[in-house]
C-alpha atoms as a PDB file:
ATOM      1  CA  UNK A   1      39.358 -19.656  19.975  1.00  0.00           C
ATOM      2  CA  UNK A   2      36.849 -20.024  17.025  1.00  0.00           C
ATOM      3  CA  UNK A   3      33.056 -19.711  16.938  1.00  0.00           C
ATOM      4  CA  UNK A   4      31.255 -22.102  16.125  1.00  0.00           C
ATOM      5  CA  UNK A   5      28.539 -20.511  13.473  1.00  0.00           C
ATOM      6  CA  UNK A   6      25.602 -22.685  12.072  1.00  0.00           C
ATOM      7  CA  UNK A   7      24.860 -22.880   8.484  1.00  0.00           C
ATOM      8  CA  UNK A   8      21.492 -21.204   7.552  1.00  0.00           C
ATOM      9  CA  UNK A   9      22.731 -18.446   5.586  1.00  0.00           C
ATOM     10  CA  UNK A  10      26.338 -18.289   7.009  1.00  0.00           C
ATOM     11  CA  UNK A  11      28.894 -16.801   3.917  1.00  0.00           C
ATOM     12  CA  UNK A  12      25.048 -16.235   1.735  1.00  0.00           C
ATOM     13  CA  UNK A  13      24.945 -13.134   0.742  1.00  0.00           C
ATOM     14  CA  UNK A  14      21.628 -11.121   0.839  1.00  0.00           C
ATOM     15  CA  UNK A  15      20.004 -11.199  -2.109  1.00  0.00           C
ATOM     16  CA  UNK A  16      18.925  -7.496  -3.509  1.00  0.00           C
ATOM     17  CA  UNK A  17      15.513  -6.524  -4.816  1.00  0.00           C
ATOM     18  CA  UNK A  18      14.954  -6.193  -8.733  1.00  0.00           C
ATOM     19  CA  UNK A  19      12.463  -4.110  -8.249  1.00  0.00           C
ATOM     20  CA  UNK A  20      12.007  -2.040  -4.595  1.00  0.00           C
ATOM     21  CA  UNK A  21       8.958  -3.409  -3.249  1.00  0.00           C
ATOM     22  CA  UNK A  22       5.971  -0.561  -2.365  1.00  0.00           C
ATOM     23  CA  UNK A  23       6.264  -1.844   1.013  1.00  0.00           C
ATOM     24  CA  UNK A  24       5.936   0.603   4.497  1.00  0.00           C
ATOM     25  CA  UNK A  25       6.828  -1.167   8.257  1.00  0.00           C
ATOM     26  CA  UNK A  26       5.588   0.080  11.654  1.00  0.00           C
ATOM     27  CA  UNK A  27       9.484   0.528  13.539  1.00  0.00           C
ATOM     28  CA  UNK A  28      10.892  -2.121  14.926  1.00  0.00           C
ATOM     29  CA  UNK A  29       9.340  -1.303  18.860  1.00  0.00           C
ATOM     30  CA  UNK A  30       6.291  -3.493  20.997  1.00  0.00           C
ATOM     31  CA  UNK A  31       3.867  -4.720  18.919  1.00  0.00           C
ATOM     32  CA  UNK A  32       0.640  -2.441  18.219  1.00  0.00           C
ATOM     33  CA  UNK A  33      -2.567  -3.550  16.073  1.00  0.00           C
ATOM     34  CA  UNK A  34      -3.429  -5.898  13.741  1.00  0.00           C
ATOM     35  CA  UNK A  35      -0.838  -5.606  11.428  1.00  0.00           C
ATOM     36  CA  UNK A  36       3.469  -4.551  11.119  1.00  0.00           C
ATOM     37  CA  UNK A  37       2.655  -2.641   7.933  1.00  0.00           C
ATOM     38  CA  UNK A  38       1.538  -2.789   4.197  1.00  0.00           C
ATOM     39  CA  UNK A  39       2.241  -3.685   1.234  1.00  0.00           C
ATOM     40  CA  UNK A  40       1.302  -2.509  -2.109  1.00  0.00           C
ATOM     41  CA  UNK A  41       2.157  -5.732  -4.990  1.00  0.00           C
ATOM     42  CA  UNK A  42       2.489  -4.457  -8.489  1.00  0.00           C
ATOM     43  CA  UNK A  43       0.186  -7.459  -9.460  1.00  0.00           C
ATOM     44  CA  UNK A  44      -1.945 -10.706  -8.425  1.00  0.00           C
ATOM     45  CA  UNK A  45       0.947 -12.875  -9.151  1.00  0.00           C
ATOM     46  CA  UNK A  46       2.196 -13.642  -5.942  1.00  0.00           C
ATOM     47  CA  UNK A  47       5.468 -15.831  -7.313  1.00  0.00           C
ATOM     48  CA  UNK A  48       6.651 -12.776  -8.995  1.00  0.00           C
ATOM     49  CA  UNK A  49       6.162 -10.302  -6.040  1.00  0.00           C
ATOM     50  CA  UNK A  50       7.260 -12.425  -3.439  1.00  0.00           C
ATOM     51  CA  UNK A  51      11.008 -12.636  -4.340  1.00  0.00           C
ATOM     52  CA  UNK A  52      11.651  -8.531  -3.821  1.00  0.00           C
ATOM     53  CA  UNK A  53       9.440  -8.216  -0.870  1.00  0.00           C
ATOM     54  CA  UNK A  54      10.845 -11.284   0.991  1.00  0.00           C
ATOM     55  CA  UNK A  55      14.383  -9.795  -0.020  1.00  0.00           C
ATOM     56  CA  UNK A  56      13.732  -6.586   1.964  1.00  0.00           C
ATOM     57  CA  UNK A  57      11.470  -8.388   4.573  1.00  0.00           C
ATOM     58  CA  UNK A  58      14.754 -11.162   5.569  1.00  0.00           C
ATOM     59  CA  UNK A  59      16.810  -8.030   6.793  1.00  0.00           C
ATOM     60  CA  UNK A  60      14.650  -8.100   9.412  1.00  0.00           C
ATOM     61  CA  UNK A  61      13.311 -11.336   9.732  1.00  0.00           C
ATOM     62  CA  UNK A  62      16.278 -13.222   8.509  1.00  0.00           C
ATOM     63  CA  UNK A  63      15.715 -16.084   6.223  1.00  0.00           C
ATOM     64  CA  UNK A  64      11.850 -16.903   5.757  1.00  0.00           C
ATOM     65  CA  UNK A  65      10.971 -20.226   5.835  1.00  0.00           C
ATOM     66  CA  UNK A  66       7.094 -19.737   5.084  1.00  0.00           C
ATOM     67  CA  UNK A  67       4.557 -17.236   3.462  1.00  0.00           C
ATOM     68  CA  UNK A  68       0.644 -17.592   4.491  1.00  0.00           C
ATOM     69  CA  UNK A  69      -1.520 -15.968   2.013  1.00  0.00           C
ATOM     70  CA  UNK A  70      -5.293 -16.123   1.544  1.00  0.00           C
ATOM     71  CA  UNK A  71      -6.573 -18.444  -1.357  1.00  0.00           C
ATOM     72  CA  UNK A  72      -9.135 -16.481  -2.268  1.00  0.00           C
ATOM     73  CA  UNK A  73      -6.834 -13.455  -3.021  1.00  0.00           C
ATOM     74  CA  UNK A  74      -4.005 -15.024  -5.693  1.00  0.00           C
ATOM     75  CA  UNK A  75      -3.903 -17.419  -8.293  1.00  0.00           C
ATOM     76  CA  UNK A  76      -2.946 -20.492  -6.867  1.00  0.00           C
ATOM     77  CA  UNK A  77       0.884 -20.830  -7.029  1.00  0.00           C
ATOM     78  CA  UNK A  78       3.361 -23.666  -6.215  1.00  0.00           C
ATOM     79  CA  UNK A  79       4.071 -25.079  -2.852  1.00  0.00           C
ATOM     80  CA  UNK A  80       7.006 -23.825  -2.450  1.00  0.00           C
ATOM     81  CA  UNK A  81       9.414 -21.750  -4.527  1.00  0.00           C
ATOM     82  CA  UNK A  82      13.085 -21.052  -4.431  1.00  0.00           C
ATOM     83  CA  UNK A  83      13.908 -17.584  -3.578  1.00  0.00           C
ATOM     84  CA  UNK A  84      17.259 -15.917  -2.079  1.00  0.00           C
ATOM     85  CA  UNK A  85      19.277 -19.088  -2.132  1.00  0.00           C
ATOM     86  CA  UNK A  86      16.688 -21.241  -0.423  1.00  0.00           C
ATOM     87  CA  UNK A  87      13.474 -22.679  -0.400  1.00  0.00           C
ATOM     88  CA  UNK A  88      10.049 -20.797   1.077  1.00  0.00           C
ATOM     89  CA  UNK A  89       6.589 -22.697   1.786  1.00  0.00           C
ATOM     90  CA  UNK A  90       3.843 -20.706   0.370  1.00  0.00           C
ATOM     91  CA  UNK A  91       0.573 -22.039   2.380  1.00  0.00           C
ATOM     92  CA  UNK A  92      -2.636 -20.744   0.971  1.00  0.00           C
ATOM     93  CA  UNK A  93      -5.755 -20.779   3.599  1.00  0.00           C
ATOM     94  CA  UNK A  94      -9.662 -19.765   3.143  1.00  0.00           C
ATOM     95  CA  UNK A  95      -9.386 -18.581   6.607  1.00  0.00           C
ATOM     96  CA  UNK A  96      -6.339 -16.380   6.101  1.00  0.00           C
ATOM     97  CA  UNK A  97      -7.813 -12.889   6.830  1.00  0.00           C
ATOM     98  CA  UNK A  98      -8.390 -10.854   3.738  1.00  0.00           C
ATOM     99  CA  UNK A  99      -5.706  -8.487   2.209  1.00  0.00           C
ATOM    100  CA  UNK A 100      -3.003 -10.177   4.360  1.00  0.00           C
ATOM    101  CA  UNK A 101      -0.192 -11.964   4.121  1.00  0.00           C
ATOM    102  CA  UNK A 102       2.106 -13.386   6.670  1.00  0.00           C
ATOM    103  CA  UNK A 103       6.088 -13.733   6.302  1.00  0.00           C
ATOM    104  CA  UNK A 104       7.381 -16.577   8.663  1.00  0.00           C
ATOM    105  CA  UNK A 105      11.361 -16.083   9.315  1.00  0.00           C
ATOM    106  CA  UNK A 106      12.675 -19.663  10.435  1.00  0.00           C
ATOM    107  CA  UNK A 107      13.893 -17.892  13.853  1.00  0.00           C
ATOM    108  CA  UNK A 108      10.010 -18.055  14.481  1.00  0.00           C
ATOM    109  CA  UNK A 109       9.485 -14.312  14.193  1.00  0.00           C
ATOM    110  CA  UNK A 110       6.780 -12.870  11.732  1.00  0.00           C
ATOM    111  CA  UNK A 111       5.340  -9.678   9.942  1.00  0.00           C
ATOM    112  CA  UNK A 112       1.908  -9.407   9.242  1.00  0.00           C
ATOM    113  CA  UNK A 113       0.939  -6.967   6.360  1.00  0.00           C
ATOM    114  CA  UNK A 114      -2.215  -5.227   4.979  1.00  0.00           C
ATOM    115  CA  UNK A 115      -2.471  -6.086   1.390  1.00  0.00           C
ATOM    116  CA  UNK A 116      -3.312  -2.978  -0.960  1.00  0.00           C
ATOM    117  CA  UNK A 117      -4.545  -3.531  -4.283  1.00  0.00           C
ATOM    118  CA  UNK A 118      -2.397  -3.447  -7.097  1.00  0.00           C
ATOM    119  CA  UNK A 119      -5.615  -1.785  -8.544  1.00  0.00           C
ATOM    120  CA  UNK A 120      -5.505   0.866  -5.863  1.00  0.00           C
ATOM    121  CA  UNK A 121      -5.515   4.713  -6.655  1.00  0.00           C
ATOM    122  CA  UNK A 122      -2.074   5.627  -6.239  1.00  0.00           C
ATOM    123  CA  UNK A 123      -2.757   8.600  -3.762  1.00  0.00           C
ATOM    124  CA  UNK A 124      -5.463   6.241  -1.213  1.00  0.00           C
ATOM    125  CA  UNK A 125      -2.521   3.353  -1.831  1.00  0.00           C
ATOM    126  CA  UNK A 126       0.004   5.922  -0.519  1.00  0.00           C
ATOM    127  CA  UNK A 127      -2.364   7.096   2.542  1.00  0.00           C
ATOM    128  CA  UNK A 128      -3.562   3.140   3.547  1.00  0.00           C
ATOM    129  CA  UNK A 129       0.240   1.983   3.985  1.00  0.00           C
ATOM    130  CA  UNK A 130       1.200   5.173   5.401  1.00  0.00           C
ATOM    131  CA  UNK A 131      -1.477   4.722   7.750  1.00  0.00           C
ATOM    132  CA  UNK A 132      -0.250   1.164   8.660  1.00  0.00           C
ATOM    133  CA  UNK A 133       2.895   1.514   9.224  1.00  0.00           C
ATOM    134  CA  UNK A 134       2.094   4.309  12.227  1.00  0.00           C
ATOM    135  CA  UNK A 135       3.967   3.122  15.423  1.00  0.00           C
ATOM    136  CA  UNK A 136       0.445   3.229  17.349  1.00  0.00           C
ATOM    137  CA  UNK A 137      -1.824   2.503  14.907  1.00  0.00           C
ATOM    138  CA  UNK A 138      -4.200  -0.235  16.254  1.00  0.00           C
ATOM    139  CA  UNK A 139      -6.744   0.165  12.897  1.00  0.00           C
ATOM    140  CA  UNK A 140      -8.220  -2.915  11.917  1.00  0.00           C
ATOM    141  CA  UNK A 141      -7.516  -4.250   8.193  1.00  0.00           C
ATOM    142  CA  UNK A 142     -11.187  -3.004   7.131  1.00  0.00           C
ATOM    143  CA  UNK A 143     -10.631   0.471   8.731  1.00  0.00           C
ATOM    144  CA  UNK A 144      -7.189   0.932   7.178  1.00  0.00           C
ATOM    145  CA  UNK A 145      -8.689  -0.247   3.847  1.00  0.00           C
ATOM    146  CA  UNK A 146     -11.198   2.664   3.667  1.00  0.00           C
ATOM    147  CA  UNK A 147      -8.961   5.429   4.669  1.00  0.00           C
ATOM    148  CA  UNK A 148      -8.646   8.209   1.826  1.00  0.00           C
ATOM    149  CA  UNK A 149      -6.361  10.223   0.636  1.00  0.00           C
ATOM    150  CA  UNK A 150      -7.820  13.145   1.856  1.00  0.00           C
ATOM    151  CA  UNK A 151      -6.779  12.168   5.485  1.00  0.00           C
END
């Protein structure tokens, strides 16, 4: 007996980051708070970050079909790029909150992530994803933006 297996990404193999995203996830466990973690871009060009942290972000999402970003927050890039073998829709929204960005996986699961400036202070960058990414942390994306380094 065979199994039948579908094609999305059957025999693809998973495309490695160029450069290891500054990235931090809450575990994988219930849902807590507004967002599933941070992330901390190395600049405003959101084509050129996008293809490392949607690498790392498709182990546990799988193949992403869609990125929602803010259009206030990033040059305006293309509709869609090709990234990891396939095509992603990047949809850019006024109403997106700001300093997030959600990942779409085509299974219909989805990450949500704070947005630190590339700008940021290294040490307060360090302290706002750490922040995020706690396992009960219910903080708001304007609370988690303010915490210091001194925390």
């Amino acid at each position: 007996m065979t199994l039948k297996q579908d094609n999305t990404d059957v025999g693809r193999p998973h495309t490695h980051p160029v450069q290891t995203p500054r990235l931090r996830l809450k575990p994988k466990a219930p849902l807590s708070g507004y967002v599933d973690g941070a992330w901390w871009p190395h600049s405003e060009d959101l084509t050129a970050e996008l293809p490392d942290l949607l690498s790392v972000l498709s182990v546990r999402l799988g193949p992403i079909g869609r990125v929602i970003y803010n259009l206030n927050e990033w040059a305006k890039p293309p509709a869609k790029f090709a990234t990891g073998g396939r095509m992603v829709r990047l949809d850019g929204y006024r109403l997106q909150p700001v300093n997030t960005v959600e990942v779409l996986g085509l299974n219909g699961n989805k990450i949500v992530l704070l947005v630190v400036s590339p700008h940021a202070d290294p040490d307060q960058a360090h302290a706002i994803m750490m922040t995020a990414a706690g396992p009960n942390d219910a903080s708001t994306v304007e609370n988690l933006l303010m915490v210091s380094a001194a925390e």
